[in-house]
Protein backbone atom coordinates (compact mmCIF):
# COMPACT_ATOMS: atom_id res chain seq x y z
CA UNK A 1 8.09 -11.90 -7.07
CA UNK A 2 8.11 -9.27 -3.94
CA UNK A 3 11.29 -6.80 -4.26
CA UNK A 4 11.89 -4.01 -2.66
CA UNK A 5 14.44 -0.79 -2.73
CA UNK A 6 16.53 -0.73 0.41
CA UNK A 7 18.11 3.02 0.51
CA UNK A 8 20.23 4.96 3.12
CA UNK A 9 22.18 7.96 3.53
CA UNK A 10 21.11 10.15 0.73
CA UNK A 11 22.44 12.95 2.87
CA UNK A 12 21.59 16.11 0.46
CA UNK A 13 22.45 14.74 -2.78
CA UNK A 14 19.65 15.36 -5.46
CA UNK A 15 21.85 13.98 -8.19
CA UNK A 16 22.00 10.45 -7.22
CA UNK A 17 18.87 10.17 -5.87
CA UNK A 18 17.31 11.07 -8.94
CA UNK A 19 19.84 8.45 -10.69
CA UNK A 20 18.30 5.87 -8.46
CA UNK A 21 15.23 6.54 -8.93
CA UNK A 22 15.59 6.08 -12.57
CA UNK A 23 17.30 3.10 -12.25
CA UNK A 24 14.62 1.54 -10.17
CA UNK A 25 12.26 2.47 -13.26
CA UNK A 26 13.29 -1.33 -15.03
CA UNK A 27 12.21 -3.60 -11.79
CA UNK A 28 8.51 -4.01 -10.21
CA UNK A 29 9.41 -2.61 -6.57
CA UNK A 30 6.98 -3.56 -3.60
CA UNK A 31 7.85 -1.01 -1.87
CA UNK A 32 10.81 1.03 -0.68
CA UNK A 33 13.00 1.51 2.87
CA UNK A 34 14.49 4.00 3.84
CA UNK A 35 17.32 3.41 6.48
CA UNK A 36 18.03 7.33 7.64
CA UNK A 37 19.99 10.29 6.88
CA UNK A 38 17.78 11.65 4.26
CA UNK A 39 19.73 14.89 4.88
CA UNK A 40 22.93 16.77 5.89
CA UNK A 41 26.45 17.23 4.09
CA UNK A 42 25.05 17.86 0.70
CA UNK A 43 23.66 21.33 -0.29
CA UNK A 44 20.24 19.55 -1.74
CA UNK A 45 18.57 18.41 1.57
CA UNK A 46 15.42 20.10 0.84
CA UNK A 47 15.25 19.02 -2.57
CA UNK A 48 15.76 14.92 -1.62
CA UNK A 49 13.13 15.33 0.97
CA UNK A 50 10.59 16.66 -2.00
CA UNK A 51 11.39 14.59 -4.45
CA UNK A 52 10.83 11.32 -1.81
CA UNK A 53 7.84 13.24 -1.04
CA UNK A 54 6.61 12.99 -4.87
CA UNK A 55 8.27 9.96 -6.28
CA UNK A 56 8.64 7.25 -3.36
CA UNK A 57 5.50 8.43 -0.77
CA UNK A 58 2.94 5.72 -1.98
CA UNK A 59 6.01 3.01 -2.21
CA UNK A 60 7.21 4.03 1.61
CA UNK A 61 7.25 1.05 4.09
CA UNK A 62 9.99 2.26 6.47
CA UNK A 63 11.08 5.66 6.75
CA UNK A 64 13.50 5.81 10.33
CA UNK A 65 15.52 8.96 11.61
CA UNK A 66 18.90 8.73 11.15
CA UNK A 67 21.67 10.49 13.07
CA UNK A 68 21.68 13.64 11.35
CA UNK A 69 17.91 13.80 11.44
CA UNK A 70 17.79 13.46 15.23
CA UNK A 71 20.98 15.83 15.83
CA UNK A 72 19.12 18.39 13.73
CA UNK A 73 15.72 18.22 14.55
CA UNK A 74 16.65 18.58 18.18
CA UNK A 75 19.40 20.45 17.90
CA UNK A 76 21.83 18.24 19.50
CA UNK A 77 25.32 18.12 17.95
CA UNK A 78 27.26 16.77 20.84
CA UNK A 79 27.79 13.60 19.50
CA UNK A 80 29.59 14.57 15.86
CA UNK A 81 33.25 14.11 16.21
CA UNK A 82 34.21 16.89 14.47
CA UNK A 83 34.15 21.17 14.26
CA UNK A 84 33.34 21.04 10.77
CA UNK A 85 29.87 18.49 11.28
CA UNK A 86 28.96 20.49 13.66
CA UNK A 87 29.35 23.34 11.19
CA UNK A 88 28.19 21.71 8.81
CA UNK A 89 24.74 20.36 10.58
CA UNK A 90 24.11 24.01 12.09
CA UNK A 91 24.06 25.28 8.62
CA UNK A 92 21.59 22.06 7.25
CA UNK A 93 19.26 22.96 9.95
CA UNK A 94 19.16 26.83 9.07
CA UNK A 95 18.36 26.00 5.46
CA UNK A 96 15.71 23.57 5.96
CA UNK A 97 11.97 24.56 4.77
CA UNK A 98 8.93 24.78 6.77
CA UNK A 99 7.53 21.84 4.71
CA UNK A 100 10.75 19.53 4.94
CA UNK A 101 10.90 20.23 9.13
CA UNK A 102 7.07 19.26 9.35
CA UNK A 103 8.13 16.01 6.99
CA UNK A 104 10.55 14.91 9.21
CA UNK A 105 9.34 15.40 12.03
CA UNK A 106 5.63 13.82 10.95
CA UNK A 107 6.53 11.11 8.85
CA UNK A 108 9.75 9.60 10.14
CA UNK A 109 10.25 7.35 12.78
CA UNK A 110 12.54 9.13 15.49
CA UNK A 111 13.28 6.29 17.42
CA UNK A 112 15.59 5.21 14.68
CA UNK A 113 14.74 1.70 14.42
CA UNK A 114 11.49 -0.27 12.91
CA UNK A 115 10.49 -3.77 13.25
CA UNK A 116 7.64 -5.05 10.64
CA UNK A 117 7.08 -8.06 8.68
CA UNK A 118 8.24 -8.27 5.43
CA UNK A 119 6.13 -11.03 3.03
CA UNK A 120 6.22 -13.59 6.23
CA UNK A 121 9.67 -12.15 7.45
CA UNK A 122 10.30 -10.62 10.69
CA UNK A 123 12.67 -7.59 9.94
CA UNK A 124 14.69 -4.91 11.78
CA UNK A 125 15.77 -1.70 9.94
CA UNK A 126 17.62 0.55 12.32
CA UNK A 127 19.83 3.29 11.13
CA UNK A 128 22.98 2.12 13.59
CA UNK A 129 22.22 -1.20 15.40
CA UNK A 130 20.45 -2.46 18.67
CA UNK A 131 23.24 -0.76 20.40
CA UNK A 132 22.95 2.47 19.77
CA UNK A 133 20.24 2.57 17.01
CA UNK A 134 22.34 6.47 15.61
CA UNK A 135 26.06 6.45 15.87
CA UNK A 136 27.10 2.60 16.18
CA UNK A 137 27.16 0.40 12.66
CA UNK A 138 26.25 -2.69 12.71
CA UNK A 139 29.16 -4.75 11.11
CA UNK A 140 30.40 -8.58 10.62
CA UNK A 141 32.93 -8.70 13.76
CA UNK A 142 30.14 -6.85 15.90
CA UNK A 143 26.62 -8.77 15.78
CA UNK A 144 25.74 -9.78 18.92
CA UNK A 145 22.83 -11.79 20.20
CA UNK A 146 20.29 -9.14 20.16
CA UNK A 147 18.97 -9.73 16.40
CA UNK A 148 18.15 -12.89 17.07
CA UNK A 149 14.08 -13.00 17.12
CA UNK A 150 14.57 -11.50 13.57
CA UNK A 151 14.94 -13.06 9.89
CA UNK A 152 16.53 -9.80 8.35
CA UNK A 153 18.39 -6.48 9.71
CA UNK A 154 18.41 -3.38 7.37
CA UNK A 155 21.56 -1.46 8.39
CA UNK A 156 23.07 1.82 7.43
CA UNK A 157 25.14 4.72 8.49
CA UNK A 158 28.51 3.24 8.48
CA UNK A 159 28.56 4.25 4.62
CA UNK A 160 29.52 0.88 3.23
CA UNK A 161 27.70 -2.07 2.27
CA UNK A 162 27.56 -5.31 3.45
CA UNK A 163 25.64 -8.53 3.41
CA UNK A 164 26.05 -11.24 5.59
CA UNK A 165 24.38 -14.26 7.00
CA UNK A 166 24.90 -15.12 11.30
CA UNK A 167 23.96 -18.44 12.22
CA UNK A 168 22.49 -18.17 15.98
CA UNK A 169 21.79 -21.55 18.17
CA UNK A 170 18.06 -22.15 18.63
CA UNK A 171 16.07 -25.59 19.50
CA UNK A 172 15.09 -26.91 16.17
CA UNK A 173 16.55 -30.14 14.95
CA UNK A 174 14.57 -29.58 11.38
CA UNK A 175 16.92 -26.77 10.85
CA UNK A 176 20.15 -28.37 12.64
CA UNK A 177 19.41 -26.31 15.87
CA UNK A 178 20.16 -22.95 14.03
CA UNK A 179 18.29 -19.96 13.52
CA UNK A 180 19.65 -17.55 10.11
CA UNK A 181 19.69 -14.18 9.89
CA UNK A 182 20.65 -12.14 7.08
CA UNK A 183 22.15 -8.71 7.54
CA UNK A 184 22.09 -6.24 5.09
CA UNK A 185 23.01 -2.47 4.18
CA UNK A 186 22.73 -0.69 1.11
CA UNK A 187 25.59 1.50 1.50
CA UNK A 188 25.00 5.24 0.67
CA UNK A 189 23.15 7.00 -2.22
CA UNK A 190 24.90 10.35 -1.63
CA UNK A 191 28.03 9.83 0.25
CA UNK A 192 29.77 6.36 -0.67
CA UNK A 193 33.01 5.91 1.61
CA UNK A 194 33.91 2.17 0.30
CA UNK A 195 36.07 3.92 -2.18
CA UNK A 196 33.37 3.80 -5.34
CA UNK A 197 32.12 7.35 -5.70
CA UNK A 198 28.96 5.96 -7.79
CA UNK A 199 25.39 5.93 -6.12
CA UNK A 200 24.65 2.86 -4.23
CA UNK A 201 21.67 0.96 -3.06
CA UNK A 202 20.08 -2.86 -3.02
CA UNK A 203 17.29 -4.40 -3.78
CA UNK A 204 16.20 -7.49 -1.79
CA UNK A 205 13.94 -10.15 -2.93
CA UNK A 206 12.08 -11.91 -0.71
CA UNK A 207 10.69 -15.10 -2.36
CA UNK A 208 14.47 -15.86 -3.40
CA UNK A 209 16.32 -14.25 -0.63
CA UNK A 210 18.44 -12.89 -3.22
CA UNK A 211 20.50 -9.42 -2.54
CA UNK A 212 21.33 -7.00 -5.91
CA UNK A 213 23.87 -4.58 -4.49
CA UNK A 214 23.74 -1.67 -7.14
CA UNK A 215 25.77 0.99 -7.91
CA UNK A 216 24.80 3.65 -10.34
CA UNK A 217 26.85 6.25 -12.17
CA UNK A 218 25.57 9.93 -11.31
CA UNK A 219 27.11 13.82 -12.38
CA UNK A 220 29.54 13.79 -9.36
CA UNK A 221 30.37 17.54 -11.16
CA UNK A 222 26.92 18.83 -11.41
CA UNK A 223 26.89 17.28 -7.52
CA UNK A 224 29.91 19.17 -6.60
CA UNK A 225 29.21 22.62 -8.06
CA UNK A 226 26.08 22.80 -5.71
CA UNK A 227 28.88 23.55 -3.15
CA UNK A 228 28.57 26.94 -2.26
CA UNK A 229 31.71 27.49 0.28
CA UNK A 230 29.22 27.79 3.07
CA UNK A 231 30.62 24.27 4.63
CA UNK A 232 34.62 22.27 5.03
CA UNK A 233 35.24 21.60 1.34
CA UNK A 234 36.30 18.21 2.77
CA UNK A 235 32.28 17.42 2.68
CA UNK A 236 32.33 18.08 -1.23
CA UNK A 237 36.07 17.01 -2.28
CA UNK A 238 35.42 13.19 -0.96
CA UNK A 239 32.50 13.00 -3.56
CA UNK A 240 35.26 12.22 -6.15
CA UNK A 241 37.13 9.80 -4.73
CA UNK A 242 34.22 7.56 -2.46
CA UNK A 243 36.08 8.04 0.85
């Protein structure tokens, strides 16, 4: 049985990575993806990039740039929408450690997308979508035509999670003319905006095609006293509520 840990948008928060990680402790994982936005609104950036570095390094099969990576590894804010990301990001990037900076920059894919094959499966992960692989989601009323050469799309950044199957024409009577794809994203470890404060990931199984959407209970306190007034409180206030 091949399973692996699909993860995304840890964004800074030690706390429920490390509640994920012990969760993951009761399954045989394959291997682990990582979908961008390792880091960025939470206080703990440097300390989720160490701990992947110890705990998931030998599991890593896709570890893609997200949005905040790119913005602050290049020092381009233009795109955030608001004062207080920008803030917020300018103050990420002045705390990040010499060994975290050479990390992202050496062992992430900046390009924010990867295609590989997955146990006979042709996969996408990409932090957006096709469209604009950083800022755009990819979501249910939006999937184009662009995924289909692939059998599964790892999604994140829009924060909630989805899975969904699109059903694209193709010239094969043995399969009624139609070609499946099955979208999925994780939702976020560190920043949940579906309303459910707890950490959430997946893991996908790829002899059964089967899709575990977890969520896992973390110290949303101990999370939130790491806030140290240097950012908008608005970054640590919507831990409690999942918004």
């Amino acid at each position: 049985m091949a399973k692996y840990a699909i993860l995304s948008d840890i964004h800074g928060n030690l706390q429920a990575l490390e509640k994920i990680y012990g969760d993951l402790q009761k399954d045989m994982i394959n291997g682990v993806i990582f979908l961008g936005d390792l880091i960025d609104y939470g206080m703990q950036s440097n300390e989720v990039v160490e701990f992947i570095k110890n705990y998931f390094e030998k599991q890593i099969i896709c570890n893609i740039w997200g949005n905040h990576e790119k913005a602050i590894m290049l020092s381009d804010f233009s795109n955030f929408s608001s004062e207080r990301g920008i803030v917020c990001a300018q103050r990420t990037k002045s705390i990040l450690s010499e060994s975290v900076r050479s990390y992202l920059e050496s062992s992430l894919v900046h390009e924010g997308y990867l295609k590989f094959n997955l146990d006979g499966k042709k996969c996408l992960a990409v932090h957006g979508s096709i469209e604009d692989c950083y800022w755009k989601p990819v979501s249910p009323e939006n999937v184009g035509n662009g995924y289909f050469e692939y059998d599964v799309v790892f999604s994140g950044h829009s924060h909630h999670s989805h899975m969904f199957t699109k059903f694209y024409d193709t010239n094969n009577p043995a399969m009624r003319n139609k070609h499946a794809v099955l979208f999925i994203n994780p939702g976020s470890v560190g920043q949940p905006r579906n309303h459910h404060p707890e950490a959430q990931y997946t893991v996908f199984n790829t002899d059964t095609m089967s899709v575990d959407m977890r969520s896992v209970p973390y110290d949303v306190d101990k999370t939130i006293a790491c806030f140290d007034g240097s950012i908008d409180v608005f970054y640590r206030d919507r831990l409690k509520n999942g918004v």
